[in-house]
Protein backbone atom coordinates (compact mmCIF):
# COMPACT_ATOMS: atom_id res chain seq x y z
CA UNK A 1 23.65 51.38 10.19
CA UNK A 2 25.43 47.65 9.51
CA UNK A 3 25.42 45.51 12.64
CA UNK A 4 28.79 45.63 14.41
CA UNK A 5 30.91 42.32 13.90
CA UNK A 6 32.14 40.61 16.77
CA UNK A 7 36.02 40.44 16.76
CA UNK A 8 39.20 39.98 18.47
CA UNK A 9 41.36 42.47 19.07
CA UNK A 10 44.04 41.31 16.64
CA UNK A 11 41.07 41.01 14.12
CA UNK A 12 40.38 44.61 14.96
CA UNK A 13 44.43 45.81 14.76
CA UNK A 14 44.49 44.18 11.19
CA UNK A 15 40.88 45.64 9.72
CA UNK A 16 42.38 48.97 11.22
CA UNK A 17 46.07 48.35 9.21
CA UNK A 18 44.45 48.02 6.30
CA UNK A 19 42.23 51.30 6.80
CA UNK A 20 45.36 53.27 6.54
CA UNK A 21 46.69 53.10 10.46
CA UNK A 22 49.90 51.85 11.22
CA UNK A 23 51.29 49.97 14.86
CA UNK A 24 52.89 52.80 17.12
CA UNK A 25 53.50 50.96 20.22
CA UNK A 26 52.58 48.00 22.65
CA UNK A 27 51.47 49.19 26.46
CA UNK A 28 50.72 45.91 28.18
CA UNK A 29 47.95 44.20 26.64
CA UNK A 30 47.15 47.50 24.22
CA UNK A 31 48.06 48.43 20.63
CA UNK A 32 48.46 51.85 19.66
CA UNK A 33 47.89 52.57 15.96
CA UNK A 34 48.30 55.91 14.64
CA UNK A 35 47.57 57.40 11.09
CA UNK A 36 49.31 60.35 9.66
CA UNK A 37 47.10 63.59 9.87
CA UNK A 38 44.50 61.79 11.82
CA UNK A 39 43.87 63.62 15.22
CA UNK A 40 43.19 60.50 17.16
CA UNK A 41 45.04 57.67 18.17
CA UNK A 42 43.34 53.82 18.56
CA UNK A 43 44.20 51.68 21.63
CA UNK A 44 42.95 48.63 21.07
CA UNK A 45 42.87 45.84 23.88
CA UNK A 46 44.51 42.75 22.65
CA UNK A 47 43.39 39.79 25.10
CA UNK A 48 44.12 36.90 23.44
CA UNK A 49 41.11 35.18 21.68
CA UNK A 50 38.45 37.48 23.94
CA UNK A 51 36.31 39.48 21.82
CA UNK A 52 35.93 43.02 21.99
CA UNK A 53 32.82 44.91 23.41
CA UNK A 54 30.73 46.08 21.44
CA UNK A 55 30.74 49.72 22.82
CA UNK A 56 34.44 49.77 22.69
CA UNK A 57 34.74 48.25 18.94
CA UNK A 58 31.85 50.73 17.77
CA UNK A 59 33.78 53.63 20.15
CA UNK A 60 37.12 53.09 18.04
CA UNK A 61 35.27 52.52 14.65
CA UNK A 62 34.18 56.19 15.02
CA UNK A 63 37.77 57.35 16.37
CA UNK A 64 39.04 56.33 13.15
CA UNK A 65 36.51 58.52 11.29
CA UNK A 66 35.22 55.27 9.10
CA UNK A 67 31.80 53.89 9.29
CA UNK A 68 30.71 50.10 10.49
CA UNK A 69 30.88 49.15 6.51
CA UNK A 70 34.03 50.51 6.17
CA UNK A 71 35.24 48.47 9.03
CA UNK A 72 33.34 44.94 8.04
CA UNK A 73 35.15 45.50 4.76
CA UNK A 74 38.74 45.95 5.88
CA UNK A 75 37.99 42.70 7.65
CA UNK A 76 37.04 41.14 4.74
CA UNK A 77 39.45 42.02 2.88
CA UNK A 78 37.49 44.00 0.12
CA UNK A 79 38.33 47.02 -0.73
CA UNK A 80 36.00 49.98 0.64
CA UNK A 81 35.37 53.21 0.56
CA UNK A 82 38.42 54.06 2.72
């Protein structure tokens, strides 16, 4: 398994935008993204320029049913195999 990257929050919305998942609402300091047919929803903690932990990056990674490489690649940019 591919080392988690360390990230932002905002970095972590934007990897999870591209994956298919789309900005439902703001609660406070957390974004919750939704994707049609998918049975979870993500709420990621958006504080500022902190980075996330690495149990809750690697917890919402396998929420959104996509693997570590799928993830570094949506934050990259590249296209995956999303």
């Amino acid at each position: 398994m591919s080392e988690l990257p360390t990230v932002t929050g905002s970095q972590a919305v934007k990897a999870f935008e591209a994956l298919g998942f789309q900005l439902d609402r703001v609660k406070g300091a957390h974004h919750v993204l939704v994707k049609p047919g998918h049975r979870f929803h993500l709420s990621v903690p958006v504080h500022g320029t902190d980075s996330l932990k690495r149990g809750t990056l690697r917890s919402l990674i396998r929420a959104a049913g996509v693997t570590v490489d799928d993830f570094r690649a949506a934050l990259s940019g590249k296209p995956g195999s999303h």
